[in-house]
Protein backbone atom coordinates (compact mmCIF):
# COMPACT_ATOMS: atom_id res chain seq x y z
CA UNK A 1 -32.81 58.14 20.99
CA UNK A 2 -33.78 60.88 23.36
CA UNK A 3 -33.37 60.78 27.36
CA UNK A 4 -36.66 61.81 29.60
CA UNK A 5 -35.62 65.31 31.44
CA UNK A 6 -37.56 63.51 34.72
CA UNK A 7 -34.29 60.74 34.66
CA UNK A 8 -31.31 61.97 37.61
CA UNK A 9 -27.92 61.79 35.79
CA UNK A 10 -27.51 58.38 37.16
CA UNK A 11 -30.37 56.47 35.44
CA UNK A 12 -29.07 58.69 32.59
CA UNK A 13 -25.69 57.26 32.76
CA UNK A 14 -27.32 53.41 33.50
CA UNK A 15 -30.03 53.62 29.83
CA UNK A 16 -26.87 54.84 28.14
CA UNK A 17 -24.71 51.56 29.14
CA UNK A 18 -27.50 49.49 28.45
CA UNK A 19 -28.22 50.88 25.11
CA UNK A 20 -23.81 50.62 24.26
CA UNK A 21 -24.53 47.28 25.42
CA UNK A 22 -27.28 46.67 23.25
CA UNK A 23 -25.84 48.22 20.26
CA UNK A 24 -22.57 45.83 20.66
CA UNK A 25 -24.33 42.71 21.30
CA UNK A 26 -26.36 43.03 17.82
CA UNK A 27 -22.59 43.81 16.19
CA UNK A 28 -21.12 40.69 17.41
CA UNK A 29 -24.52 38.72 16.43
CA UNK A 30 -24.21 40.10 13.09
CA UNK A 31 -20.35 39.79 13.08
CA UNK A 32 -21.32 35.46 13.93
CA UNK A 33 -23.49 35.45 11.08
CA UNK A 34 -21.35 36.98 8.77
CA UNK A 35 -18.46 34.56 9.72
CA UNK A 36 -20.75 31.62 9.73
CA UNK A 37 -21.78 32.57 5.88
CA UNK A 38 -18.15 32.88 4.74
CA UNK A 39 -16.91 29.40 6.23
CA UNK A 40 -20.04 27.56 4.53
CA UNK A 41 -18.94 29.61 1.42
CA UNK A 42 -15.70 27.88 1.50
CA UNK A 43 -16.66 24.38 2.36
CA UNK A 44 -19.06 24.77 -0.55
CA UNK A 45 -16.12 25.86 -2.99
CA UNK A 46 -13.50 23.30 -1.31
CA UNK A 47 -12.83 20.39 -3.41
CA UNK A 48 -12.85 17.75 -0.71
CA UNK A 49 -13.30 13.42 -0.71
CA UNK A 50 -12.96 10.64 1.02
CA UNK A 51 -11.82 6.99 0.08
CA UNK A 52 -12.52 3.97 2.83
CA UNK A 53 -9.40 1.77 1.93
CA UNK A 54 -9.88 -0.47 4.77
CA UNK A 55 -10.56 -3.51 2.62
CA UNK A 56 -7.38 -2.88 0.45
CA UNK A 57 -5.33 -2.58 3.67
CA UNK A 58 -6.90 -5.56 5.34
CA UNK A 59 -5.58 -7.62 2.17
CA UNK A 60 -2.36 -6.36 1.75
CA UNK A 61 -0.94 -6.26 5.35
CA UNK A 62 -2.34 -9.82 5.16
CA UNK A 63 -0.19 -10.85 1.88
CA UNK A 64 3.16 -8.72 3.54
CA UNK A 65 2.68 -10.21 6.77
CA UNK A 66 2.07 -14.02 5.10
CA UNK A 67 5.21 -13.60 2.99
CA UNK A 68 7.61 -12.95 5.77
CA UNK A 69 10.27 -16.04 6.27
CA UNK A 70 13.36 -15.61 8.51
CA UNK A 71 16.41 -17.95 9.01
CA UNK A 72 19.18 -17.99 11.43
CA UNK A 73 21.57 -20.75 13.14
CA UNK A 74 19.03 -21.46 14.94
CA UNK A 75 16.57 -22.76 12.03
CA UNK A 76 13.87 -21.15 10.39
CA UNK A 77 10.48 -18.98 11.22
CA UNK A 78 7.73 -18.30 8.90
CA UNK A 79 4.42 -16.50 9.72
CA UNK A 80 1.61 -19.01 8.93
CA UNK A 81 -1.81 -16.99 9.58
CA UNK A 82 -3.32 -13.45 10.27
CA UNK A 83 -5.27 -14.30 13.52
CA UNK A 84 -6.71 -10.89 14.00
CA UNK A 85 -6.94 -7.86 11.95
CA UNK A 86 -8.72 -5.23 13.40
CA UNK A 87 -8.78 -1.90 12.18
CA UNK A 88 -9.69 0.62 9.69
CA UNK A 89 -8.10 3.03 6.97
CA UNK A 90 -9.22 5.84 4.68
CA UNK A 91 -8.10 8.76 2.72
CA UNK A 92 -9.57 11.99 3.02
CA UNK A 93 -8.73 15.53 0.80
CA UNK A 94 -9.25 18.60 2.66
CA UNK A 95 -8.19 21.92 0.56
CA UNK A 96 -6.16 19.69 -1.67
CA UNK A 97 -4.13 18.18 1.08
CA UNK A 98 -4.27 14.36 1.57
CA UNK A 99 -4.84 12.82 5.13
CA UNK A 100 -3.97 9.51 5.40
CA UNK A 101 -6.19 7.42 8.08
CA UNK A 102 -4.99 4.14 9.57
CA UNK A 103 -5.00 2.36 13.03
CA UNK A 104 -4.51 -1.32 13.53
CA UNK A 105 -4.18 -4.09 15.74
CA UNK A 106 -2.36 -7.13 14.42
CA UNK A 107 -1.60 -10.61 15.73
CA UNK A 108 0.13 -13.62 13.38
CA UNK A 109 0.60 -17.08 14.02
CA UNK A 110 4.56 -18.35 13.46
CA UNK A 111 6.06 -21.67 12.91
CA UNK A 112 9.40 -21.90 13.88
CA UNK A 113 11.43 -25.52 12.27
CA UNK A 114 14.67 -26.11 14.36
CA UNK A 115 18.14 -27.57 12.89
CA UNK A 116 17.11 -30.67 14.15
CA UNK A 117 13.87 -30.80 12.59
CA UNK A 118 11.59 -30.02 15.82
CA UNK A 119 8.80 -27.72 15.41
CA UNK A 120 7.69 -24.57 17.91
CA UNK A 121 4.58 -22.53 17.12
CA UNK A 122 4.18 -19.10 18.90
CA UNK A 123 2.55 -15.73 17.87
CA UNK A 124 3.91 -11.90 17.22
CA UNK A 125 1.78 -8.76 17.98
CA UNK A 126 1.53 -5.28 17.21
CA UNK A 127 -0.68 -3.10 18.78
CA UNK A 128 -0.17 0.55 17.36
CA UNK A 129 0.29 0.44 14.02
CA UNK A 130 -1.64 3.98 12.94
CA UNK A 131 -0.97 7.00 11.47
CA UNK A 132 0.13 8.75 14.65
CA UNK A 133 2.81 6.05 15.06
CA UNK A 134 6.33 6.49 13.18
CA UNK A 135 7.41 2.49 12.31
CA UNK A 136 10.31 3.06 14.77
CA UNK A 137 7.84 3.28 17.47
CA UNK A 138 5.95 0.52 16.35
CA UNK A 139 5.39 -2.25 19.71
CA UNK A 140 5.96 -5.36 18.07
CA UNK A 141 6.14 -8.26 20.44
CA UNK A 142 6.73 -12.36 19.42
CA UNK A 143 6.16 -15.02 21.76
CA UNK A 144 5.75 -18.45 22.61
CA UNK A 145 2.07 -20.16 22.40
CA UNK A 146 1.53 -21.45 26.12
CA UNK A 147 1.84 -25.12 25.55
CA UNK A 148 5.45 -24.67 23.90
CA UNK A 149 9.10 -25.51 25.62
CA UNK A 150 11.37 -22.59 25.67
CA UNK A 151 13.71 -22.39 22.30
CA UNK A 152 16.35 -20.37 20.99
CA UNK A 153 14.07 -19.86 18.06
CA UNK A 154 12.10 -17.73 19.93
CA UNK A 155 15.04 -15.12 20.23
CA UNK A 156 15.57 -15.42 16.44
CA UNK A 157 11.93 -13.91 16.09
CA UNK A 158 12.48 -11.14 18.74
CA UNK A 159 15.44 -10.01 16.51
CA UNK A 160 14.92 -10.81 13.27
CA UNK A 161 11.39 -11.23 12.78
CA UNK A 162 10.27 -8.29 14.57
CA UNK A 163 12.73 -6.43 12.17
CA UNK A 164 10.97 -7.91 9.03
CA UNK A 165 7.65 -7.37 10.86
CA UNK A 166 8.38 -3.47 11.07
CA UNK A 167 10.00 -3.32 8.10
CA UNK A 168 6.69 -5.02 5.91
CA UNK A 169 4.42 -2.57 7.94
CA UNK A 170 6.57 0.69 6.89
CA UNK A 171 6.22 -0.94 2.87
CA UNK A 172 2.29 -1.00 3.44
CA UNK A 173 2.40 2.58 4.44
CA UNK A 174 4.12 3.66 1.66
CA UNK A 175 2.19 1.87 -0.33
CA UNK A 176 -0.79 3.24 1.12
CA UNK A 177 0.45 7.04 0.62
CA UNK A 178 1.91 6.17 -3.21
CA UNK A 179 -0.75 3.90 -4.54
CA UNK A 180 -3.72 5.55 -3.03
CA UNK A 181 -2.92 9.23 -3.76
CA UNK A 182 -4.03 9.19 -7.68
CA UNK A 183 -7.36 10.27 -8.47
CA UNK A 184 -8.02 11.59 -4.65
CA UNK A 185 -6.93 15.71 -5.36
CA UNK A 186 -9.76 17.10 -6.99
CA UNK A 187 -9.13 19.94 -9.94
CA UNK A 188 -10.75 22.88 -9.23
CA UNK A 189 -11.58 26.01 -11.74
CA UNK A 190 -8.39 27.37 -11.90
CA UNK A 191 -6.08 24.66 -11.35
CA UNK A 192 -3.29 24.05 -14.35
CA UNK A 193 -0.39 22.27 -13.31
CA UNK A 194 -0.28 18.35 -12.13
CA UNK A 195 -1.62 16.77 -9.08
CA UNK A 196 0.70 16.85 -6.36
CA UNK A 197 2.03 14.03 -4.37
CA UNK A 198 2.38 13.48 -0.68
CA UNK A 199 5.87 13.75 0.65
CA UNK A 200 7.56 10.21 1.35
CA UNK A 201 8.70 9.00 4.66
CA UNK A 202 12.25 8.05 4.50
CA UNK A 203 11.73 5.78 6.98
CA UNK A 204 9.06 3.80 5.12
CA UNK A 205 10.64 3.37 1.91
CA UNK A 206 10.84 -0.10 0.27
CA UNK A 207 14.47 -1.50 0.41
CA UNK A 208 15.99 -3.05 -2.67
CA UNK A 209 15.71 -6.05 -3.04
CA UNK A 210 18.81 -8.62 -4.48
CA UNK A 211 17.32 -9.46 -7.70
CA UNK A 212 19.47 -7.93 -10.47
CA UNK A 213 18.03 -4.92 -11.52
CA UNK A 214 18.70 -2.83 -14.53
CA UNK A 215 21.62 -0.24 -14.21
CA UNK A 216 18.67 2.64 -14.54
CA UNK A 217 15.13 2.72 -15.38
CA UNK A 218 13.94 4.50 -18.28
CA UNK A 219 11.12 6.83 -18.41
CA UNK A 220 9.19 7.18 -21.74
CA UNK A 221 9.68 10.32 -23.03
CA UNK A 222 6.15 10.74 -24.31
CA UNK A 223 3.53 9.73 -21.85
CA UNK A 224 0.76 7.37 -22.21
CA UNK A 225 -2.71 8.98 -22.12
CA UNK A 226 -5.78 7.16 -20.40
CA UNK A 227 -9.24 7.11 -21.72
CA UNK A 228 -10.10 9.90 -19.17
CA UNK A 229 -7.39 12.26 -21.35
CA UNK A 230 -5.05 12.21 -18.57
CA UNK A 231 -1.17 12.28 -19.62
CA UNK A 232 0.69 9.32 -17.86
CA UNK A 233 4.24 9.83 -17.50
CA UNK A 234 5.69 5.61 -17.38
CA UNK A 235 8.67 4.01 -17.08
CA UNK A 236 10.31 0.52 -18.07
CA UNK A 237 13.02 -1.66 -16.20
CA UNK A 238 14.14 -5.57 -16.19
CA UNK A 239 14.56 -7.53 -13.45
CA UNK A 240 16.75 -10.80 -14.14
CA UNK A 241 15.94 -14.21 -11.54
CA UNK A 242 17.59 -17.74 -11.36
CA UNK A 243 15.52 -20.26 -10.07
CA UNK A 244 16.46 -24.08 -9.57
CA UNK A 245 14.43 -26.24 -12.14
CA UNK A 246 13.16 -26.43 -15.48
CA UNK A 247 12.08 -24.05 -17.64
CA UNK A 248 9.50 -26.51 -18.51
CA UNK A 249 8.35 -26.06 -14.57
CA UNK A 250 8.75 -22.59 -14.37
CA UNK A 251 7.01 -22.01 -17.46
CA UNK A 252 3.87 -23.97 -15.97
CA UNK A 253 3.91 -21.99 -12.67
CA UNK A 254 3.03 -18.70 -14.34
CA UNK A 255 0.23 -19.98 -16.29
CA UNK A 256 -1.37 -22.84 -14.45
CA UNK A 257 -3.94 -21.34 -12.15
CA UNK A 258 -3.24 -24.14 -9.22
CA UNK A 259 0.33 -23.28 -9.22
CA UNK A 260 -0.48 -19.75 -9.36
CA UNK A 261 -2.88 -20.19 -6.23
CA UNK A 262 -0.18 -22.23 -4.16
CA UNK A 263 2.31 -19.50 -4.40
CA UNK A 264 0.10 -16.04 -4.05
CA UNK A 265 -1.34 -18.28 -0.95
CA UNK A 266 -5.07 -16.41 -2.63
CA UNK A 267 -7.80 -17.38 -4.99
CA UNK A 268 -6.98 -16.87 -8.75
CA UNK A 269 -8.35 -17.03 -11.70
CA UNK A 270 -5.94 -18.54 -14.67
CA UNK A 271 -7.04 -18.75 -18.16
CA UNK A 272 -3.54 -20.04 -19.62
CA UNK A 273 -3.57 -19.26 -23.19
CA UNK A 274 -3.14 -16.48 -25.72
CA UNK A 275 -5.57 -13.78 -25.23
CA UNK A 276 -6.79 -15.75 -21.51
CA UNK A 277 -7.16 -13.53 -18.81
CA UNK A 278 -6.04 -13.38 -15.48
CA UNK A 279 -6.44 -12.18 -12.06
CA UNK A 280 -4.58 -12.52 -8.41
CA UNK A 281 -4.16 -11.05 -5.21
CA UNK A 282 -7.79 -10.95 -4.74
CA UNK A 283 -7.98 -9.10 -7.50
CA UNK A 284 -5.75 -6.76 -6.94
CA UNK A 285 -3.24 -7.60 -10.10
CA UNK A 286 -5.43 -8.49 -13.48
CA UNK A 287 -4.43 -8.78 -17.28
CA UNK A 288 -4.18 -10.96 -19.93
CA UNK A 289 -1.75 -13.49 -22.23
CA UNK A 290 -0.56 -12.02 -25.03
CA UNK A 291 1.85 -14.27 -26.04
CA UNK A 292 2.80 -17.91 -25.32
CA UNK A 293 5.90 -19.81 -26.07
CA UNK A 294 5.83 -22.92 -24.35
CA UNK A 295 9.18 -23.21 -21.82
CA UNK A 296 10.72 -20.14 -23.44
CA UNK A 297 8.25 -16.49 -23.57
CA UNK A 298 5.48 -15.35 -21.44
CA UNK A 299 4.07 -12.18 -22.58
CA UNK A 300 1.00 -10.30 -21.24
CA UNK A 301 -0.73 -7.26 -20.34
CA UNK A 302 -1.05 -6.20 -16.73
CA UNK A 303 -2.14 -3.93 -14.39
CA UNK A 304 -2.55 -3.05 -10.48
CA UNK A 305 -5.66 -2.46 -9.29
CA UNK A 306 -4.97 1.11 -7.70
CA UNK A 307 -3.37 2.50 -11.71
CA UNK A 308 -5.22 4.81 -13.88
CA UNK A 309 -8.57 3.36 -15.17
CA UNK A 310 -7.87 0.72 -17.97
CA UNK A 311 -3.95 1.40 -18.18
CA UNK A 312 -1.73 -1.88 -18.78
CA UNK A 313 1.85 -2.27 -18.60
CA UNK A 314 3.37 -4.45 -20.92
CA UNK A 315 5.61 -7.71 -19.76
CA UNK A 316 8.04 -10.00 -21.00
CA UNK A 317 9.45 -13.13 -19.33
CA UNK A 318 11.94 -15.11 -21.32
CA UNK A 319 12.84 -18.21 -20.02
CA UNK A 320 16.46 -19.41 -20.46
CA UNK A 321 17.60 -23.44 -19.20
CA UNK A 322 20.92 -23.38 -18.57
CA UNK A 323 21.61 -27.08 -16.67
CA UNK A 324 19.81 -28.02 -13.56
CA UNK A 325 18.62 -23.82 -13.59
CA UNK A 326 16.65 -21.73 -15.54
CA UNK A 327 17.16 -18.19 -15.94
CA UNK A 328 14.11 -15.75 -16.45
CA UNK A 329 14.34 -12.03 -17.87
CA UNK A 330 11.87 -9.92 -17.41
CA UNK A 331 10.66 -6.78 -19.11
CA UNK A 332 8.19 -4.28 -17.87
CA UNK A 333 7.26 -1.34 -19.85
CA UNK A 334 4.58 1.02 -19.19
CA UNK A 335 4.36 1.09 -15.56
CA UNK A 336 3.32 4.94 -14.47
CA UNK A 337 6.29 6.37 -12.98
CA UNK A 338 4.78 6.73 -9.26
CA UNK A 339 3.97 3.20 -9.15
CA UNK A 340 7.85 2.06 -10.50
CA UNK A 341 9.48 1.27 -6.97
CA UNK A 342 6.42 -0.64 -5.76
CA UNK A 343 5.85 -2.63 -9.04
CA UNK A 344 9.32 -4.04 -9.27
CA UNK A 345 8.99 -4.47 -5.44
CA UNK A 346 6.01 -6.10 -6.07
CA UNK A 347 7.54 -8.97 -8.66
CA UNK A 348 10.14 -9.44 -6.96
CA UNK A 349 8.63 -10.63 -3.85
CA UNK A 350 5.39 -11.62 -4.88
CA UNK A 351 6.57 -13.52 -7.81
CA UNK A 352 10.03 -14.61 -7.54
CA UNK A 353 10.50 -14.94 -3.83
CA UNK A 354 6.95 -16.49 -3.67
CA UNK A 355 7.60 -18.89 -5.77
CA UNK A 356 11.14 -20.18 -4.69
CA UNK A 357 10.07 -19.87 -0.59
CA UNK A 358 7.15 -21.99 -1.85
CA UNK A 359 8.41 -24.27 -4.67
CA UNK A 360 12.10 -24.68 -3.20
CA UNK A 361 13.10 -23.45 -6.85
């Protein structure tokens, strides 16, 4: 570009800061564009997808919250209804990284049954429960409902039931995080070696329970595939359970779907013979009966909603009367090794504890 002679050195010195100016401005446009190009490119090549699990959350921290039951010298609590759940939860995978989503706002009915036989209701709270808050941190508060005279049961749910309260809402975040993780990294071109997993809270892991448990749990040396082609790696264990009554009783609360239905406090569907199927939990635990030996052998197929499309784990329950008791042995083989700890979690308070908290077995 050439400068008119007529220009002083001034206007001279002015056209050539304009034209810098000029020149710069259309690098940095072009610079914009170049940048804006390369991040589409990479949101286009970025496996990345997102699971609403609200539903699934909305059941389950209804089942934890319905199972919990404390008892002190004082008498006994026991959370009798989810008054409000509001909330929502979802997964997302950004880059191969999972997000976990979850924010709720909680408030249970509880019935409280004095030594003496008198009855208090009141109500416990939680307002914070998301993914921002540790379970530590959690502000869980019990109370008494307005119309109710002060009782010492009320101090028995500020201790202990706010404990079991926090400690139910760290096992439906690690259920969340363990259950929901399958299936949600997507493989890209290159990709080889196994999906990873997100790292566990030590915090939120599930406590054992008292129910005898196997000295070790044994993982199957060659995995299960799934119909998609997908090795499974799975593992076995037994769990062994006394319960007070018959095994004639027992037997009849596993396969009759009213029993069933009175002890998973949900709808069910109970076909009770060999080859009938079976579902609970709001569907959240299906299968079938494989075998039937009236008051001595349950077996059947079963699965978890959340496992690898189609895959079954195989159980055995053998009923043993010994007296006014009746022993059961379970086991389980076949459950995918991820899901182990919240399976036999799973039985043991879903089944067992369900049914003696509800039966009085």
């Amino acid at each position: 570009m050439t400068t008119p002679s007529f220009l002083t050195r001034r206007h001279r010195k002015q056209l050539k800061d304009f034209t810098l100016q000029l020149l710069l401005t259309a690098d940095h446009r072009q610079s914009a564009r170049d940048s804006q190009r390369e991040t589409q490119r990479e949101r286009e090549s970025t496996p990345r997808t997102e699971r609403d699990v609200s539903s699934w959350s909305s059941e389950r921290l209804r089942q934890l919250l319905l199972a919990i039951r404390v008892e002190g010298s004082e008498g006994i609590c026991q959370l009798t209804d989810v008054s409000k759940l509001d909330g929502e939860a979802s997964i997302n995978n950004r880059k191969g990284k999972l997000i976990f989503f979850y924010e709720w706002q909680l408030r249970a009915g509880w019935l409280g049954t004095s030594r003496s036989g008198v009855k208090f209701r009141g109500t416990i709270e939680v307002s914070n429960l998301s993914d921002e808050n540790d379970t530590d941190d959690l502000d869980i508060t019990a109370s008494l409902c307005k119309d109710q005279p002060n009782t010492s049961l009320l101090d028995l749910m500020k201790k202990s039931g706010v404990q079991e309260v926090r400690r139910v809402l760290g096992e439906y975040v690690h259920q969340l995080k363990s259950e929901f993780s399958q299936g949600m990294i997507l493989p890209t071109a290159t990709a080889t070696g196994p999906t990873p997993t997100p790292p566990q809270n030590k915090k939120n892991q599930i406590k054992t329970s008292k129910t005898q448990i196997s000295p070790a749990s044994r993982c199957s040396s060659s995995p299960a595939p799934d119909p998609a082609g997908v090795r499974i790696p799975t593992c076995s264990f037994s769990l062994r359970e006394t319960f007070l009554t018959s095994a004639d009783e027992l037997y009849r609360t596993f396969i009759n779907q009213e029993f069933v239905q009175v002890f998973t406090r949900s709808a069910a569907a109970v076909d009770g013979r060999r080859g009938g199927k079976f579902q609970l939990l709001d569907g959240s635990v299906s299968g079938e009966f494989t075998q039937l030996v009236p008051d001595k052998k349950i077996g059947m197929r079963w699965r978890f909603r959340t496992w690898p499309s189609e895959h079954f784990a195989t159980i055995s329950l053998q009923l043993e009367e010994r007296g006014d008791e009746t022993e059961l042995r379970m086991e389980c083989r076949g459950v995918p090794s991820a899901e182990e700890d919240s399976t036999r979690e799973g039985w043991t308070r879903f089944y067992f504890q369900a049914i003696k908290q509800t039966f009085g077995y």
